[in-house]
N, C-alpha and C. Protein backbone atom coordinates (compact mmCIF):
# COMPACT_ATOMS: atom_id res chain seq x y z
N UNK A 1 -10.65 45.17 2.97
CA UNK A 1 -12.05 44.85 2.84
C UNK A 1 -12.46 43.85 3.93
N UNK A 2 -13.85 43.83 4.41
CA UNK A 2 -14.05 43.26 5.54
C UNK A 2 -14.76 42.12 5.14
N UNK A 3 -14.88 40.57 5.98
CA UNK A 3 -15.16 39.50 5.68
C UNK A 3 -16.76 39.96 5.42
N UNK A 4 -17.42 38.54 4.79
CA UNK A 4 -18.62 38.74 5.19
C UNK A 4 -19.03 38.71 6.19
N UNK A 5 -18.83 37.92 7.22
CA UNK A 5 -19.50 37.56 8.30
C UNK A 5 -18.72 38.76 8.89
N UNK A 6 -17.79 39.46 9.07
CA UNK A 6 -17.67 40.88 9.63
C UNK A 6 -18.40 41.93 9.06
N UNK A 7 -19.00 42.06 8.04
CA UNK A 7 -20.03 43.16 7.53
C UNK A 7 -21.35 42.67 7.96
N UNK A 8 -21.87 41.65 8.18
CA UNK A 8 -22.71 40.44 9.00
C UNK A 8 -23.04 41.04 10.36
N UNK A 9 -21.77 41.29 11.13
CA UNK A 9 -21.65 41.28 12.76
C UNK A 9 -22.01 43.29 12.62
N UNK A 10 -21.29 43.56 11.71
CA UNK A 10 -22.04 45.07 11.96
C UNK A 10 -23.49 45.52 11.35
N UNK A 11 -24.19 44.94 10.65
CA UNK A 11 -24.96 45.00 10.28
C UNK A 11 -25.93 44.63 11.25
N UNK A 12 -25.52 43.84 11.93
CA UNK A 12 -26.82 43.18 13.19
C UNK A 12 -26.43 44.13 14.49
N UNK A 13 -25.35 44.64 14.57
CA UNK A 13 -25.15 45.68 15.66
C UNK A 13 -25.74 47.01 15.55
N UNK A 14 -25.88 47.09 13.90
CA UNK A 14 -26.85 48.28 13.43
C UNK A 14 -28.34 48.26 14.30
N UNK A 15 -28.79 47.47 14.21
CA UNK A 15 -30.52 47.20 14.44
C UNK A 15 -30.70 45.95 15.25
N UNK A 16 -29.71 45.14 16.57
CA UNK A 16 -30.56 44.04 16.88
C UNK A 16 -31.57 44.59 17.32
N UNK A 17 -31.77 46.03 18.11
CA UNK A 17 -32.98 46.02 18.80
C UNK A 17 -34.34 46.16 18.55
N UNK A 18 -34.40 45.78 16.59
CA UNK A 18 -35.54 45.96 16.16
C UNK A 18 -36.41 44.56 16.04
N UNK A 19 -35.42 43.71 16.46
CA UNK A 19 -35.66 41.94 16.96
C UNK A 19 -36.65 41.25 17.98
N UNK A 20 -37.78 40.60 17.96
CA UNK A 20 -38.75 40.76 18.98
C UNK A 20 -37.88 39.88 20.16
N UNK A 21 -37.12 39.13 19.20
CA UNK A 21 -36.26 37.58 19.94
C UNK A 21 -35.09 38.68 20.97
N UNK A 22 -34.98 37.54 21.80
CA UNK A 22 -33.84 38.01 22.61
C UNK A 22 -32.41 38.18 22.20
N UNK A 23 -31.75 39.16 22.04
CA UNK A 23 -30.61 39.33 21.40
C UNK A 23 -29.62 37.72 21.22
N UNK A 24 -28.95 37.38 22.75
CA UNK A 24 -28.34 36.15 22.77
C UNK A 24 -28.94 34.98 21.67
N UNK A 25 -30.25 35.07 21.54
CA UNK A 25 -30.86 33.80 20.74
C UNK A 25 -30.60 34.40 19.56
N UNK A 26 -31.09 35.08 18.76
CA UNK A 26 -30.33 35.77 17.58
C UNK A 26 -29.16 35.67 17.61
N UNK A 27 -28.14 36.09 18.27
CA UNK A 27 -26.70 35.69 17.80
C UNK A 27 -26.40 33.98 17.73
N UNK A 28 -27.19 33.08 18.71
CA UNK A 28 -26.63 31.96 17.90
C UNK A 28 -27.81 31.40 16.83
N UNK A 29 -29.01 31.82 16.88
CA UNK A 29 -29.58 31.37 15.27
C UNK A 29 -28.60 31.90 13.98
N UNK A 30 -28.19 33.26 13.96
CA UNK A 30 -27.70 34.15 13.15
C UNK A 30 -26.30 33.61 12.43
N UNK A 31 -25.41 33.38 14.03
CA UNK A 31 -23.83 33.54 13.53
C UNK A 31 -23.37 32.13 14.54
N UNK A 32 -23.88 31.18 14.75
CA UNK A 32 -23.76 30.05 15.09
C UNK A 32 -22.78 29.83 16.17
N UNK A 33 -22.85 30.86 17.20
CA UNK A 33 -21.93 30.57 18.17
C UNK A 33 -22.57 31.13 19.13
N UNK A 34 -21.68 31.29 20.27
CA UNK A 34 -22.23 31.92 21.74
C UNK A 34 -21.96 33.46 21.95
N UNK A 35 -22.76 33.58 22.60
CA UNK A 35 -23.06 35.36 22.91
C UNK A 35 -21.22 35.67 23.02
N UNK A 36 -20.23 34.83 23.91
CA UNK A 36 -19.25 35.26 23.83
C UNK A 36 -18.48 35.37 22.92
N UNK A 37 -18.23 34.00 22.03
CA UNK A 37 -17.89 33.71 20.97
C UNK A 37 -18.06 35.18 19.86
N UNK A 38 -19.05 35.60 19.80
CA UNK A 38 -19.70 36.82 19.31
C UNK A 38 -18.96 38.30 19.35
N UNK A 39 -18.98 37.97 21.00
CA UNK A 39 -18.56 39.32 21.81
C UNK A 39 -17.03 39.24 20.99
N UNK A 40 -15.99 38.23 21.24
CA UNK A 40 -14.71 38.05 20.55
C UNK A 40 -14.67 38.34 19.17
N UNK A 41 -15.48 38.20 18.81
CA UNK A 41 -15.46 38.42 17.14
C UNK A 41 -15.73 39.90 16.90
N UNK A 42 -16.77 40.47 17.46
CA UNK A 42 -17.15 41.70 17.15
C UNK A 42 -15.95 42.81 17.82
N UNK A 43 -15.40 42.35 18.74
CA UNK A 43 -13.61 43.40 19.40
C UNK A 43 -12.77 42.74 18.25
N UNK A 44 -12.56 42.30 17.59
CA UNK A 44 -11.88 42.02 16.32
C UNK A 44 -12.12 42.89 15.11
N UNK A 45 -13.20 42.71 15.13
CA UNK A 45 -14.04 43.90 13.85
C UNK A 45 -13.33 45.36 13.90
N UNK A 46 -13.97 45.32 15.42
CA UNK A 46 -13.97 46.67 15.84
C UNK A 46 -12.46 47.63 15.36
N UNK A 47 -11.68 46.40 16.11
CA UNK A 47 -10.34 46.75 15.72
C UNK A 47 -9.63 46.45 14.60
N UNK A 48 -10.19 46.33 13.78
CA UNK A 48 -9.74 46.23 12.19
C UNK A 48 -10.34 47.17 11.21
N UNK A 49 -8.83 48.40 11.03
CA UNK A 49 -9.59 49.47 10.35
C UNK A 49 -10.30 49.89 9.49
N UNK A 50 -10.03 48.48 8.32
CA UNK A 50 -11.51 48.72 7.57
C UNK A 50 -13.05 48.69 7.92
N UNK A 51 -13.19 48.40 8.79
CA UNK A 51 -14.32 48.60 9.93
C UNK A 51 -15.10 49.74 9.61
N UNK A 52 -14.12 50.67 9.48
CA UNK A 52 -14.53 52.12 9.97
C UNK A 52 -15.01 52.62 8.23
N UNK A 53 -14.19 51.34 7.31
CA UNK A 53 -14.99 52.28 6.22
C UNK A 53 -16.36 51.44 5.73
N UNK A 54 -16.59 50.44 6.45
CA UNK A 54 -18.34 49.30 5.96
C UNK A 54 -19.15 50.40 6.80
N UNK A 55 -19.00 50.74 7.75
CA UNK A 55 -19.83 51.42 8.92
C UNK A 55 -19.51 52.22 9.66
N UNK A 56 -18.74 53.84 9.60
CA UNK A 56 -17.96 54.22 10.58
C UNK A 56 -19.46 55.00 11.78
N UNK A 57 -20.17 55.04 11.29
CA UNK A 57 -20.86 55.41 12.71
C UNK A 57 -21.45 54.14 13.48
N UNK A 58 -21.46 52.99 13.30
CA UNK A 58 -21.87 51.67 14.36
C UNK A 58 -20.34 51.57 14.91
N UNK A 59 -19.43 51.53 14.25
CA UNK A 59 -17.88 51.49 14.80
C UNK A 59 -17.99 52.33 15.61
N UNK A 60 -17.76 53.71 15.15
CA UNK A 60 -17.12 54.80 16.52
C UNK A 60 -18.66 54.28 17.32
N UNK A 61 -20.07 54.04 17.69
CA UNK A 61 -20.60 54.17 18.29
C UNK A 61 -20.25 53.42 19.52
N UNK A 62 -19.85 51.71 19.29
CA UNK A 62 -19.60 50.42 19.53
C UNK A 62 -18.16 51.01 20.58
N UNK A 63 -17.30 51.55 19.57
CA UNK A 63 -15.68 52.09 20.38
C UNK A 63 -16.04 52.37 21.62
N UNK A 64 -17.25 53.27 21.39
CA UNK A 64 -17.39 54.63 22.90
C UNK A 64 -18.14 54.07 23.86
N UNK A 65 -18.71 52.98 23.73
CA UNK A 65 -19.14 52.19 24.82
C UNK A 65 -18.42 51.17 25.55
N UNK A 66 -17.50 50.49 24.35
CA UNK A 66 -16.65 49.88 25.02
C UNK A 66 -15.52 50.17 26.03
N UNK A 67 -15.63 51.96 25.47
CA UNK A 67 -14.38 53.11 26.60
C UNK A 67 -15.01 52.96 27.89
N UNK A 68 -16.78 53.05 27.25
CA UNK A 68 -17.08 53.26 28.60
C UNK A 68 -17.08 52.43 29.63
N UNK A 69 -17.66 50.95 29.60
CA UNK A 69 -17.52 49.85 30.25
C UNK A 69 -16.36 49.77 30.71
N UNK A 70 -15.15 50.01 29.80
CA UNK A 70 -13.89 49.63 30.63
C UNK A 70 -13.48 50.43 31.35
N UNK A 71 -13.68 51.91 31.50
CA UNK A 71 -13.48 52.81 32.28
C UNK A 71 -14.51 52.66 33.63
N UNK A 72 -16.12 52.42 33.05
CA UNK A 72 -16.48 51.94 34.47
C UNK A 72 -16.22 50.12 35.34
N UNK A 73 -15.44 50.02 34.69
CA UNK A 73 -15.00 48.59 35.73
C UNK A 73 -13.79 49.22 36.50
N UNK A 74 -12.77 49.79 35.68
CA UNK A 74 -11.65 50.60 36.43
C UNK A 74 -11.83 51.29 37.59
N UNK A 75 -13.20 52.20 37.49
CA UNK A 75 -14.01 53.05 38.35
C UNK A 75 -14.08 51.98 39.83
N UNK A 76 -14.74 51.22 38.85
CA UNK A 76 -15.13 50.27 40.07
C UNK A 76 -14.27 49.60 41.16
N UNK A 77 -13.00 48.97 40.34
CA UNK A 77 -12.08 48.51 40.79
C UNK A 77 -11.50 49.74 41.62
N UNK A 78 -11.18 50.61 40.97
CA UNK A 78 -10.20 51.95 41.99
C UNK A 78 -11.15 52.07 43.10
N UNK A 79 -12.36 51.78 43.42
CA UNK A 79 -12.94 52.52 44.25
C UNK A 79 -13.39 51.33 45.41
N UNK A 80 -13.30 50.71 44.86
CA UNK A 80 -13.51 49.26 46.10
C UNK A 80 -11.81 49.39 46.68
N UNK A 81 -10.88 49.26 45.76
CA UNK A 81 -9.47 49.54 46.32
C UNK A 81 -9.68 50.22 47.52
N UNK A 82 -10.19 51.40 46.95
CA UNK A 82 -10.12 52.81 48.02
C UNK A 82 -10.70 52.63 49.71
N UNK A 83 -11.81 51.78 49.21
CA UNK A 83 -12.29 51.52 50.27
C UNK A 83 -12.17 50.30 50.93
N UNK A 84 -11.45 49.59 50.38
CA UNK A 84 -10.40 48.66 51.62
C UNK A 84 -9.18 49.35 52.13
N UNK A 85 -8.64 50.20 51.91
CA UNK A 85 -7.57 50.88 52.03
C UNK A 85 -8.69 51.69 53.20
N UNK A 86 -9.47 51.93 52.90
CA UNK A 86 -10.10 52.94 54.33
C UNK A 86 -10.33 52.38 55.51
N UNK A 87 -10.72 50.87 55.29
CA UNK A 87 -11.20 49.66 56.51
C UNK A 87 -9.97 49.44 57.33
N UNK A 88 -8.58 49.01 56.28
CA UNK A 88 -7.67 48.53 56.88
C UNK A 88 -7.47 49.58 57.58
């Protein structure tokens, strides 16, 4: 079973964007820490499989973006590689 403040962090990942406030300011009125602080907590969630049974479609949604970001930094990284490897 998931904490409160982890049924908390998915619940606001459900709908921040129905918030007039700027996301960052909501997370520390909300959950009293910093946007990063946040970010750490919510890859914790994520990866704790009861997760998947408070919310499994904000979970898998949350997963597939996070594939994606890290696949496009990889992108990024392989490809600046590539192209110092072309200069030298």
């Amino acid at each position: 079973m998931l904490s409160e403040r982890a049924t908390a962090i998915l619940e606001f990942e459900r709908s921040w964007w129905n918030n007039d406030e700027p996301r960052d300011q909501v997370i520390r009125a909300r959950f009293q820490c910093s946007p990063d602080e946040y970010q750490a907590e919510l890859t914790k969630v994520l990866d704790d499989p009861t997760a998947m049974d408070c919310d499994p479609l904000v979970v898998r949604r949350l997963k597939r973006l996070r594939l994606r970001a890290r696949k496009a930094r990889l992108d990024g990284v392989a490809s600046s590689g590539t192209a110092e490897g072309v200069r030298g």
